[in-house]
N, C-alpha and C. Protein backbone atom coordinates (compact mmCIF):
# COMPACT_ATOMS: atom_id res chain seq x y z
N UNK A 1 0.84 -1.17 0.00
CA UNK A 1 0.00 0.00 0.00
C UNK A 1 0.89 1.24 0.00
N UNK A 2 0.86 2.14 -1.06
CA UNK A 2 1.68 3.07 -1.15
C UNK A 2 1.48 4.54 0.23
N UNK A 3 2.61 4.85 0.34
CA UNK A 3 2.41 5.45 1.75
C UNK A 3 1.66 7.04 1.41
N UNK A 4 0.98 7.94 1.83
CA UNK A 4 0.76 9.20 1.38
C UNK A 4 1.82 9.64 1.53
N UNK A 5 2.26 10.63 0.63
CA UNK A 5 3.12 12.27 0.05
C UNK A 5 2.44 12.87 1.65
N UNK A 6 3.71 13.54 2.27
CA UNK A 6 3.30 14.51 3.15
C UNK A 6 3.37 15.72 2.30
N UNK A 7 2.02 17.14 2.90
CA UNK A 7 1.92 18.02 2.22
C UNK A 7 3.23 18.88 1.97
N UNK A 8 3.28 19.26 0.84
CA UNK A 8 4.10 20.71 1.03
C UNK A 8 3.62 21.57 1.67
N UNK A 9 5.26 22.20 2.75
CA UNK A 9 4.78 23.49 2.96
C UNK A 9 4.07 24.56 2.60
N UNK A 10 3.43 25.38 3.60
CA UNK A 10 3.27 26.33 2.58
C UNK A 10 3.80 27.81 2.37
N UNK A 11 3.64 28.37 1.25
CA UNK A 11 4.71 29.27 1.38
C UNK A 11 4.03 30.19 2.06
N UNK A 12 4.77 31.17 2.65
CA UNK A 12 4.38 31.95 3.33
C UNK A 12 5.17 33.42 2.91
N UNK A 13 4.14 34.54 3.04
CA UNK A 13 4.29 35.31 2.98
C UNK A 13 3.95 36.71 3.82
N UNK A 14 4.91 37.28 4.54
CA UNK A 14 4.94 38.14 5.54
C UNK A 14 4.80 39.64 4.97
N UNK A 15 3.75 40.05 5.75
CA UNK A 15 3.41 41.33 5.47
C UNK A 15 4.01 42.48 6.25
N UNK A 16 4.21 43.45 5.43
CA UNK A 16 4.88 44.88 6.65
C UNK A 16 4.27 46.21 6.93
N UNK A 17 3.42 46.59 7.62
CA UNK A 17 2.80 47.51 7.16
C UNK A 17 3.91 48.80 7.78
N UNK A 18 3.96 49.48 7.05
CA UNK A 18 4.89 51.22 7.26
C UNK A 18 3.93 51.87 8.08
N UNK A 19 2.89 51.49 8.47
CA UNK A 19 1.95 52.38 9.54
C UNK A 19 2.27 52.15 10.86
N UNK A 20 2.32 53.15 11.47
CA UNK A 20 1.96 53.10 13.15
C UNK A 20 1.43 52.97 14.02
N UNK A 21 0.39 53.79 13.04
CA UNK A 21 -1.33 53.69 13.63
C UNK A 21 -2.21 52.54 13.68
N UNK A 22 -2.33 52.01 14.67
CA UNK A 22 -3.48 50.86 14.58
C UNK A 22 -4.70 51.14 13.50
N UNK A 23 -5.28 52.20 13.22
CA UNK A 23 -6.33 51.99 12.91
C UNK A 23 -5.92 52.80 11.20
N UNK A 24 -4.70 52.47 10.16
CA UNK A 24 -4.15 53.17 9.43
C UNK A 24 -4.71 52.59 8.13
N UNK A 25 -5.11 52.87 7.19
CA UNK A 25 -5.89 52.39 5.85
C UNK A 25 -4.85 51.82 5.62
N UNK A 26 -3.36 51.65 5.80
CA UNK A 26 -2.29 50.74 5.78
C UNK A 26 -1.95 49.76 6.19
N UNK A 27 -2.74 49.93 7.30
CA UNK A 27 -2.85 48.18 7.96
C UNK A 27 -3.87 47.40 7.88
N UNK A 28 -4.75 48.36 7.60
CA UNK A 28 -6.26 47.63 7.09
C UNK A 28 -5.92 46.83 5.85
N UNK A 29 -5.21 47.35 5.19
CA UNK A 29 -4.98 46.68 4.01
C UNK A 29 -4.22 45.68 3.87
N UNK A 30 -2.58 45.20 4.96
CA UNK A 30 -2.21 44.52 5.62
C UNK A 30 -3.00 43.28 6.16
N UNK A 31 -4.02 43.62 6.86
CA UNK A 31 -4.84 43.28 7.65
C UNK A 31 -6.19 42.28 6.32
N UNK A 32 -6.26 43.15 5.08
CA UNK A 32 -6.86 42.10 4.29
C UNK A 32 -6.03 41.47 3.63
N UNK A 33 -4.58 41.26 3.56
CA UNK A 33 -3.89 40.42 3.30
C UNK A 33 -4.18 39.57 4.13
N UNK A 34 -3.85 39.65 5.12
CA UNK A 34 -4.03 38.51 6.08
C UNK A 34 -4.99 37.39 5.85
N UNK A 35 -6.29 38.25 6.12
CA UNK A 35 -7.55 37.61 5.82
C UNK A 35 -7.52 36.57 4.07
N UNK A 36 -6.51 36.79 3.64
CA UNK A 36 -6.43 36.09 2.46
C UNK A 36 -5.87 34.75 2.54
N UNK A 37 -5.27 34.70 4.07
CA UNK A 37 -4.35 33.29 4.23
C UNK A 37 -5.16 32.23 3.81
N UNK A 38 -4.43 31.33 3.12
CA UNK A 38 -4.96 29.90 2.83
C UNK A 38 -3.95 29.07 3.03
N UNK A 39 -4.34 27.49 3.45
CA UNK A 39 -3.26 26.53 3.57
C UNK A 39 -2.18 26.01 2.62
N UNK A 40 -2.31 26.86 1.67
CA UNK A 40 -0.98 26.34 0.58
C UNK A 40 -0.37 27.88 1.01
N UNK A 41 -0.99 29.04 0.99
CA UNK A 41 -0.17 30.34 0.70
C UNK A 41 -0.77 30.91 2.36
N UNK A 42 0.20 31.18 3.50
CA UNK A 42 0.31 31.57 4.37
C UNK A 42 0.52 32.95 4.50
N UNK A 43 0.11 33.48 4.88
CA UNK A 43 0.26 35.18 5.09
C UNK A 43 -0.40 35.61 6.07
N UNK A 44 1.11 36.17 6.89
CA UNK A 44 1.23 36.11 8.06
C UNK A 44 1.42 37.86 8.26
N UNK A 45 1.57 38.86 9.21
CA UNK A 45 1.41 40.29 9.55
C UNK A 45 2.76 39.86 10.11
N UNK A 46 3.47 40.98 10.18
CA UNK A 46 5.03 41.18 10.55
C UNK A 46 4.50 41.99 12.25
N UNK A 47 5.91 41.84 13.20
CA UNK A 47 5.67 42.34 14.38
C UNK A 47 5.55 44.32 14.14
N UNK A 48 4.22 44.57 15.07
CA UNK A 48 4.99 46.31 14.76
C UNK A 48 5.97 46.82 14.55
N UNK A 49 6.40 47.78 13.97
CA UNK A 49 7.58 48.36 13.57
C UNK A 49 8.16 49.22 14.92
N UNK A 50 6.67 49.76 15.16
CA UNK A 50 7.23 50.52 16.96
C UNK A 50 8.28 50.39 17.48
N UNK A 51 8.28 48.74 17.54
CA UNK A 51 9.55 47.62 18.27
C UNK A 51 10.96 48.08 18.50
N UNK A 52 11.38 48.79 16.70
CA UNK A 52 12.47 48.89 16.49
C UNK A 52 13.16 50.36 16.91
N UNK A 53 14.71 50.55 17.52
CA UNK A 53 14.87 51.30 17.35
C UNK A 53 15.53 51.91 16.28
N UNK A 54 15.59 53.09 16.52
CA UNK A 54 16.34 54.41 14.64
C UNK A 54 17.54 53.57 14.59
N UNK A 55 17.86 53.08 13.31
CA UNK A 55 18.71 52.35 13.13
C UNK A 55 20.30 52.95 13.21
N UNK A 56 21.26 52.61 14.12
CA UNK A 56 22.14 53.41 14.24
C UNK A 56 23.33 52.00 14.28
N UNK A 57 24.12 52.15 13.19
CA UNK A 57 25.44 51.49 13.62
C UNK A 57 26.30 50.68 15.30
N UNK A 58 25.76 51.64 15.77
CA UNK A 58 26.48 51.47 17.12
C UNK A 58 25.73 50.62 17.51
N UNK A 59 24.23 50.25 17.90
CA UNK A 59 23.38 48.80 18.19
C UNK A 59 23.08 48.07 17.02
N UNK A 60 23.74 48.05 15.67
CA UNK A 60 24.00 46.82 15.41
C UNK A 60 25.17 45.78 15.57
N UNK A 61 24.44 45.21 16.58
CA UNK A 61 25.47 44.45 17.48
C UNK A 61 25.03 42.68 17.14
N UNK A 62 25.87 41.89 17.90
CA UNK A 62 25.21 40.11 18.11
C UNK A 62 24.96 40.52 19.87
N UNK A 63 24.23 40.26 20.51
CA UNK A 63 22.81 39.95 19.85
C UNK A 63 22.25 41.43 19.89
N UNK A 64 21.53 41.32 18.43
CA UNK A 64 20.61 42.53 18.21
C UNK A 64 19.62 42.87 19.20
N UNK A 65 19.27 44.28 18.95
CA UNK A 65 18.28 44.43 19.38
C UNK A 65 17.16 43.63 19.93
N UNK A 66 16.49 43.36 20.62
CA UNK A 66 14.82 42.53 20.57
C UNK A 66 14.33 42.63 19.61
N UNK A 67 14.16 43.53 19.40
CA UNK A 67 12.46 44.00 18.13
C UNK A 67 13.14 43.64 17.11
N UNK A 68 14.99 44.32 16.61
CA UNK A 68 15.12 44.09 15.62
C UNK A 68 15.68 42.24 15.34
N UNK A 69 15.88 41.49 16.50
CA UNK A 69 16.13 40.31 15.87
C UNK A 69 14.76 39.48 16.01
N UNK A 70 13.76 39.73 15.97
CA UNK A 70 12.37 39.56 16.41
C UNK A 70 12.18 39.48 14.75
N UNK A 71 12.20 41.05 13.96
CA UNK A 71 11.37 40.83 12.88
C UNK A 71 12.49 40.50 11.64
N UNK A 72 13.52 40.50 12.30
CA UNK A 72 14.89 39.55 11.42
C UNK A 72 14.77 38.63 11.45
N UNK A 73 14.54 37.83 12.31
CA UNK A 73 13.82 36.17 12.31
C UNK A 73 12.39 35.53 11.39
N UNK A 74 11.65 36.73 11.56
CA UNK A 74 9.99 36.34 10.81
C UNK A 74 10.54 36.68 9.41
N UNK A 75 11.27 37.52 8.99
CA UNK A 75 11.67 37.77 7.43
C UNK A 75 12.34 36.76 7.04
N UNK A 76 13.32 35.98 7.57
CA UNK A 76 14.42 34.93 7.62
C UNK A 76 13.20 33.56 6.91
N UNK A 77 12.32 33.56 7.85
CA UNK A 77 11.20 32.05 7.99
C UNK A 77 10.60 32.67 6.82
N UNK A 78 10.07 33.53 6.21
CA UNK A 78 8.99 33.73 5.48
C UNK A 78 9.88 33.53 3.84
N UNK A 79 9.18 33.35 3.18
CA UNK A 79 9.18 32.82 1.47
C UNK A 79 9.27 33.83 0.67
N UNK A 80 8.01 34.92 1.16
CA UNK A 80 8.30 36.45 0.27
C UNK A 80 7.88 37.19 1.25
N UNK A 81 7.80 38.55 0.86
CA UNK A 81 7.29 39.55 1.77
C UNK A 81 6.57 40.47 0.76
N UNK A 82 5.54 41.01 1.31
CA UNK A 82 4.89 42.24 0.99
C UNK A 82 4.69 43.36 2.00
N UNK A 83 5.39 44.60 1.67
CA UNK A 83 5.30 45.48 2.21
C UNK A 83 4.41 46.87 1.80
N UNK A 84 4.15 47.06 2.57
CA UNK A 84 3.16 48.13 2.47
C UNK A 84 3.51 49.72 3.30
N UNK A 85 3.10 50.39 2.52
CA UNK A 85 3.68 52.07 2.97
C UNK A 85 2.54 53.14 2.70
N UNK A 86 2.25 53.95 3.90
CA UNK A 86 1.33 55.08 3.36
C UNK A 86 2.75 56.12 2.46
N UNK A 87 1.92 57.12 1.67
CA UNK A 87 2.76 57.47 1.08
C UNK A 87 2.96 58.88 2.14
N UNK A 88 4.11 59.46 2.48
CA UNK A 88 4.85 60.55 3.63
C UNK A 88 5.44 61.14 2.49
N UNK A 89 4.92 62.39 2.73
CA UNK A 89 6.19 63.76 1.45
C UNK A 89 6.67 63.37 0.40
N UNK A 90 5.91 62.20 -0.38
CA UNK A 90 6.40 61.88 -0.92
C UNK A 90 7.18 60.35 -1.62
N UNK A 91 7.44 59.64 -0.27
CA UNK A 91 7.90 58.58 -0.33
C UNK A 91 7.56 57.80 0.65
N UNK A 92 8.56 56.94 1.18
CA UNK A 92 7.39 55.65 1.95
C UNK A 92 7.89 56.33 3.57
N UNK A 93 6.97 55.57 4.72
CA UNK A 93 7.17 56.15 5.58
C UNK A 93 8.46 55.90 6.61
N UNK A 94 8.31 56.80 7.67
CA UNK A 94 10.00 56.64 7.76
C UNK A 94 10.19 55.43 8.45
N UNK A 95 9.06 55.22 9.11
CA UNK A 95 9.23 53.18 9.97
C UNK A 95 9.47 52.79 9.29
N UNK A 96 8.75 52.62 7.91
CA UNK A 96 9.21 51.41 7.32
C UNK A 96 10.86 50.92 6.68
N UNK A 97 11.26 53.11 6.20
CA UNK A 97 12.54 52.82 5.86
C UNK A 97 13.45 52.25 6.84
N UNK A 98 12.90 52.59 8.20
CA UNK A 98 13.57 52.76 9.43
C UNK A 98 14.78 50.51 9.53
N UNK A 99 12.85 50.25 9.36
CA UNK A 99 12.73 48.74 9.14
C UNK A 99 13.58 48.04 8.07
N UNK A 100 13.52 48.68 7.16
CA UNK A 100 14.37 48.31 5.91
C UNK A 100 16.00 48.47 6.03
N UNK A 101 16.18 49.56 6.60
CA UNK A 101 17.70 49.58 6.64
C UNK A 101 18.02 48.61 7.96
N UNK A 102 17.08 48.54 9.02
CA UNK A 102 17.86 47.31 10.19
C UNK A 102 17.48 45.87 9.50
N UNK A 103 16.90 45.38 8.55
CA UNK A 103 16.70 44.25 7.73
C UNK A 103 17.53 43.91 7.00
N UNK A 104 18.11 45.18 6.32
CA UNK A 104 19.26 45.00 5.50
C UNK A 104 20.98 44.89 5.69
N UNK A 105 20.79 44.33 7.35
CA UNK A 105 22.16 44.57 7.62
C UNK A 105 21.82 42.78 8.51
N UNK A 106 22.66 41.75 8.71
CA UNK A 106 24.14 42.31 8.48
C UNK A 106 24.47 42.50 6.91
N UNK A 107 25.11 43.09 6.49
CA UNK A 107 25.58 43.43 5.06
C UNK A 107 25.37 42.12 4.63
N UNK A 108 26.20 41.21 4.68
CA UNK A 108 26.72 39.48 4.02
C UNK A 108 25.69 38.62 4.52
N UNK A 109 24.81 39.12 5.43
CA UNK A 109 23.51 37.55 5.78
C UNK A 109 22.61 38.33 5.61
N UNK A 110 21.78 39.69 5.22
CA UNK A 110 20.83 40.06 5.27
C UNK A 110 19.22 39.27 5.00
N UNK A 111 18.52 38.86 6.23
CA UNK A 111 17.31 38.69 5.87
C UNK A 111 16.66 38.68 4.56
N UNK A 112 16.80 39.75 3.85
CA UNK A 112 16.19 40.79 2.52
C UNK A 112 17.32 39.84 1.31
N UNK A 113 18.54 39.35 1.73
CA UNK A 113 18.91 39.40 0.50
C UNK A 113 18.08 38.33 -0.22
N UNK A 114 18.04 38.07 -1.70
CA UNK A 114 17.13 37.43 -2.56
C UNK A 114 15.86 36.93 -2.40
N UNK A 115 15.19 37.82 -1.43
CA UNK A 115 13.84 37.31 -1.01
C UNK A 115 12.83 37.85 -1.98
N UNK A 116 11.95 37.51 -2.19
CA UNK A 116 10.99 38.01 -2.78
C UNK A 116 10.21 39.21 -2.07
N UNK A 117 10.00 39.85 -3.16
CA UNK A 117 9.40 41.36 -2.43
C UNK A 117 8.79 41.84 -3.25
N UNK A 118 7.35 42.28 -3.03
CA UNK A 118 6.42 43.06 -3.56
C UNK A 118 5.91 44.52 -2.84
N UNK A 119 5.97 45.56 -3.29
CA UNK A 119 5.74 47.03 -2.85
C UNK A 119 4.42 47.60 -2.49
N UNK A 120 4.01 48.40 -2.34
CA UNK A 120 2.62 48.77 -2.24
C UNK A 120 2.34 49.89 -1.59
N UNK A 121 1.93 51.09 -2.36
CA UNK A 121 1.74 52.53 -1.21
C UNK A 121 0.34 52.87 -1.38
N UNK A 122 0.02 53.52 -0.17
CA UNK A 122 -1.45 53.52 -0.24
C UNK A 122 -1.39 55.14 -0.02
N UNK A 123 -2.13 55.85 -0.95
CA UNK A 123 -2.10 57.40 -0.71
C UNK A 123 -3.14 57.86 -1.76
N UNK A 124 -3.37 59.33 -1.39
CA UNK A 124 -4.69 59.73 -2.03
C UNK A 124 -3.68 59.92 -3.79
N UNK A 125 -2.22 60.30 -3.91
CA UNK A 125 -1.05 60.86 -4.36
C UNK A 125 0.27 60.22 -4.46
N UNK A 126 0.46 59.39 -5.05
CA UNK A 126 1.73 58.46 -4.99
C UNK A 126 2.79 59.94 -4.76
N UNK A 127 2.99 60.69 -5.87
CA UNK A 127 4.15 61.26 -5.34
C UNK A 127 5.50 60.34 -6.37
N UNK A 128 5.46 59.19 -6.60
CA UNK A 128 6.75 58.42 -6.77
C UNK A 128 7.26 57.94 -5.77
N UNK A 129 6.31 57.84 -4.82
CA UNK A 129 6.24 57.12 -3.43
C UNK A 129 7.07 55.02 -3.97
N UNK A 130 6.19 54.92 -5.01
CA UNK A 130 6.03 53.92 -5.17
C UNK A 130 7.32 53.24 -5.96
N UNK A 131 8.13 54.29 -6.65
CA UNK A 131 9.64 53.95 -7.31
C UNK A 131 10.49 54.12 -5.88
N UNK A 132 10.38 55.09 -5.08
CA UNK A 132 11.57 55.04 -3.90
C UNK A 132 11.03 53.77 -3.14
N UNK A 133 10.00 53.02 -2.85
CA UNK A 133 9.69 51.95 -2.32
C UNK A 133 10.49 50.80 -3.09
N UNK A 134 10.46 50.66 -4.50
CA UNK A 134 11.11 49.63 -5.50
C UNK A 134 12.55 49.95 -5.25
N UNK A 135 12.93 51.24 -5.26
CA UNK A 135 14.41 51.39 -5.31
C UNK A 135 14.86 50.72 -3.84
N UNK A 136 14.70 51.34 -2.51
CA UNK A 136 14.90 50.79 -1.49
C UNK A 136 14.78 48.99 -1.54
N UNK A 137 14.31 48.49 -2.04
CA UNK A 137 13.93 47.12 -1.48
C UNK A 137 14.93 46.51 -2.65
N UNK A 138 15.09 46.87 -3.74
CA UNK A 138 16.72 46.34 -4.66
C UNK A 138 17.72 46.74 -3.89
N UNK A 139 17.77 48.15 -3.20
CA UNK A 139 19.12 48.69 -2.88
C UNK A 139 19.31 47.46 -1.50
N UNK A 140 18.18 46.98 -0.65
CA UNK A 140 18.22 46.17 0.06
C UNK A 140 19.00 44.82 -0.14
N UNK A 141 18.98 44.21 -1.15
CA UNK A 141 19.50 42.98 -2.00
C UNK A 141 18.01 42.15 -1.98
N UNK A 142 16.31 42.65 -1.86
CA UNK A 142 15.41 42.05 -1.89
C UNK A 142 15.30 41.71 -3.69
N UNK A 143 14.67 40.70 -3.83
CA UNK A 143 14.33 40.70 -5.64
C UNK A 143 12.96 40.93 -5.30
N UNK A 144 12.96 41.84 -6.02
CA UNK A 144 11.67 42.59 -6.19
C UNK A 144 10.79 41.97 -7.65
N UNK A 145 9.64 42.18 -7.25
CA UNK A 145 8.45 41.33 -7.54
C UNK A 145 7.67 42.98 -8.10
N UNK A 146 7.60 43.44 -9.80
CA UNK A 146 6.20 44.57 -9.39
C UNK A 146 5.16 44.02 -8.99
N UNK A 147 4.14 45.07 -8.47
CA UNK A 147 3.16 44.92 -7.72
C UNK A 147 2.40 44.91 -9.06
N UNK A 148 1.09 44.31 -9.64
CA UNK A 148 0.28 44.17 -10.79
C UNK A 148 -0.45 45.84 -10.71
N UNK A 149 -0.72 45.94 -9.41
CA UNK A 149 -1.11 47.60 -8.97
C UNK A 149 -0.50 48.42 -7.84
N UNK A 150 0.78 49.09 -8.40
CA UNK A 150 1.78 49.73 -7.22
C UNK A 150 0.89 50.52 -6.29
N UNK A 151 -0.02 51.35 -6.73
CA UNK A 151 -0.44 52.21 -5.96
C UNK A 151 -1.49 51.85 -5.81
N UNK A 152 -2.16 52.29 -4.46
CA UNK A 152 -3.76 52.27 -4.16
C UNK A 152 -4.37 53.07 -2.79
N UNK A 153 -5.46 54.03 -3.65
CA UNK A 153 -5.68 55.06 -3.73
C UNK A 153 -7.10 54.93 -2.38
N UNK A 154 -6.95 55.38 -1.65
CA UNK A 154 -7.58 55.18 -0.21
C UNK A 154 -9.37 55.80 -0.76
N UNK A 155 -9.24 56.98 -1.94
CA UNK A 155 -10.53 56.84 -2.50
C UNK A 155 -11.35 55.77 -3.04
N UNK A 156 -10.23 54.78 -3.56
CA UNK A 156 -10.93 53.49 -4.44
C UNK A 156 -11.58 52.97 -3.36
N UNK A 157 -11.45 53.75 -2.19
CA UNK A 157 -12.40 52.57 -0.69
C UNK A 157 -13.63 53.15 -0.66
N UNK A 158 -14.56 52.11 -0.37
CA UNK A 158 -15.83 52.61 0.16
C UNK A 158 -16.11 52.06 1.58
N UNK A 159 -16.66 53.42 2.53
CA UNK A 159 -16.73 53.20 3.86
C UNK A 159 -15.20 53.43 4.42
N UNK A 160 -15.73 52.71 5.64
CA UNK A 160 -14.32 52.26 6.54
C UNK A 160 -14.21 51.16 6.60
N UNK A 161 -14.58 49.94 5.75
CA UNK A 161 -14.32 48.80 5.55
C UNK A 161 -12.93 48.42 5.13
N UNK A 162 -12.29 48.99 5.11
CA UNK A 162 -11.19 48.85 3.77
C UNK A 162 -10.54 47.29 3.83
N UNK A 163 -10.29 46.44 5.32
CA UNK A 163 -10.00 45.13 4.91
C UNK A 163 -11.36 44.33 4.15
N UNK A 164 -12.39 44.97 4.27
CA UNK A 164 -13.26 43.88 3.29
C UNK A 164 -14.08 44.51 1.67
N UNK A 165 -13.42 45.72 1.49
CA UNK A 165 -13.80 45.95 0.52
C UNK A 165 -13.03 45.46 -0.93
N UNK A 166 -14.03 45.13 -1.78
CA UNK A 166 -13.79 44.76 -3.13
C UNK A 166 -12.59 45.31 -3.66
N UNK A 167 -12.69 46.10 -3.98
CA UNK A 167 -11.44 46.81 -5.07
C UNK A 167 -10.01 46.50 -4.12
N UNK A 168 -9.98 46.54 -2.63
CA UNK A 168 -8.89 46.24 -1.48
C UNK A 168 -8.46 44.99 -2.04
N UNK A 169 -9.60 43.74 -1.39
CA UNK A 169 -9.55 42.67 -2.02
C UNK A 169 -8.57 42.28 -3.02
N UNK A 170 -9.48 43.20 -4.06
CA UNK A 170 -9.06 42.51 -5.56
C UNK A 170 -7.10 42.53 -5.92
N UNK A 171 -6.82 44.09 -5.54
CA UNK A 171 -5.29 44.38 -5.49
C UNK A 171 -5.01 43.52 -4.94
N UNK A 172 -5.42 43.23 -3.12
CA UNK A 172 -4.37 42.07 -2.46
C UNK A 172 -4.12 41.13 -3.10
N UNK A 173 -5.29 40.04 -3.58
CA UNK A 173 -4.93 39.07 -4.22
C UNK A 173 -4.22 38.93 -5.12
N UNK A 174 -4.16 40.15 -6.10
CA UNK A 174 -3.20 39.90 -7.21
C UNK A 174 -1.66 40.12 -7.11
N UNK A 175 -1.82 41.42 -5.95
CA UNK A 175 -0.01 41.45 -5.11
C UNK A 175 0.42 39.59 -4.93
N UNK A 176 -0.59 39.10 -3.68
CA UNK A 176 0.17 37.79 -3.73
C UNK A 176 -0.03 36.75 -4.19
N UNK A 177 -0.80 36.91 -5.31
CA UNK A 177 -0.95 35.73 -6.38
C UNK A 177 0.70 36.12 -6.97
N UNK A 178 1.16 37.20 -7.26
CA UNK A 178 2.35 37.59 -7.66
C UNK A 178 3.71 37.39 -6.82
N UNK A 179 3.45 36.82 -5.92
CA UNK A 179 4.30 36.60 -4.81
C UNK A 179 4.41 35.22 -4.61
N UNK A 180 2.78 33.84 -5.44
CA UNK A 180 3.39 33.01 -4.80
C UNK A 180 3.89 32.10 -5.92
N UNK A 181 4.98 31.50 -5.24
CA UNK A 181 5.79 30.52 -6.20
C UNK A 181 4.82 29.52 -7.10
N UNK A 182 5.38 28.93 -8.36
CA UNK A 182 4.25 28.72 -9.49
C UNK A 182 4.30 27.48 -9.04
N UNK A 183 2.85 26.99 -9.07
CA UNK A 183 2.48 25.59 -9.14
C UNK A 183 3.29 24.85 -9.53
N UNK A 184 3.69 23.26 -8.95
CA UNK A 184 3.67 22.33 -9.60
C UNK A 184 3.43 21.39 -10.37
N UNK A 185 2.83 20.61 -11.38
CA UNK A 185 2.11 19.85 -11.77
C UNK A 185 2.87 18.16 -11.50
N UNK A 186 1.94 17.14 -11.18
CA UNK A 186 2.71 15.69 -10.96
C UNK A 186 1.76 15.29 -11.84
């Protein structure tokens, strides 16, 4: 009697939201990623960014920070990442860069290097929010993934639903349909 195939993992994909605010159309949107998890494609919310402190040379040390070897570890385990940014003056916000540059170190083991990465700014106004998001996450050593829709526009929401609204929805899924590794066939 032939034995069952144990399942494949599944991949998983960790979300980042650049917001602070609990209640930020940035994490809502985060937040309907989440709600998208299924047992082949995992998608999981990254620890607050709060956590971390301003990234300064002098505490990157062994052993890191808490917060920062906290969400150096969940990037490490995860398959791809999608990050998410309200758009700030312009470009993405400063947690998240904050996040990005303590991710991207140590220089030679970085978390970020060849991971998969997909972008995403949420603003009434990209700005080109959405190229300094792409640039940062190459300059990171992440392989970047475009987003099918870089930007998304907090008008396309109706209500204050925004993790369950349609058009939210529809972007998430296609960010990590774009994120997850291609089927197999047996």
């Amino acid at each position: 009697m032939p034995q069952p195939q144990p399942s494949a993992a599944p991949h998983r994909t960790l979300v980042l939201s650049g917001s602070l605010r609990a209640g930020a159309v940035t994490t809502q949107v985060a937040l309907a990623a989440v709600a998208q998890d299924r047992p082949e494609h995992e998608v999981i919310l990254a620890a607050t960014l709060d956590q971390l402190p301003l990234f300064n040379e002098d505490l990157d040390t062994e052993p890191a920070p808490p917060g920062v070897a906290a969400l150096r570890a969940q990037v490490s385990s995860a398959g791809s990442l999608l990050v998410l940014s309200p758009v700030n003056n312009g470009s993405i916000s400063a947690a998240l860069k904050n996040a990005l540059d303590w991710l991207s170190r140590p220089r030679d083991d970085s978390p970020l290097a060849g991971k998969p990465a997909t972008g995403l700014v949420i603003g009434y106004h990209s700005h080109g929010a959405e190229a300094h998001l792409e640039t940062i996450l190459r300059a990171t050593g992440a392989r970047t993934t475009p987003a099918p829709t870089p930007v998304l526009s907090p008008r396309a929401v109706t209500g204050n639903q925004t993790a369950h609204d349609p058009k939210v929805t529809t972007v998430v899924a296609e960010v990590l349909a774009a994120l997850s590794p291609p089927r197999t066939r047996h």
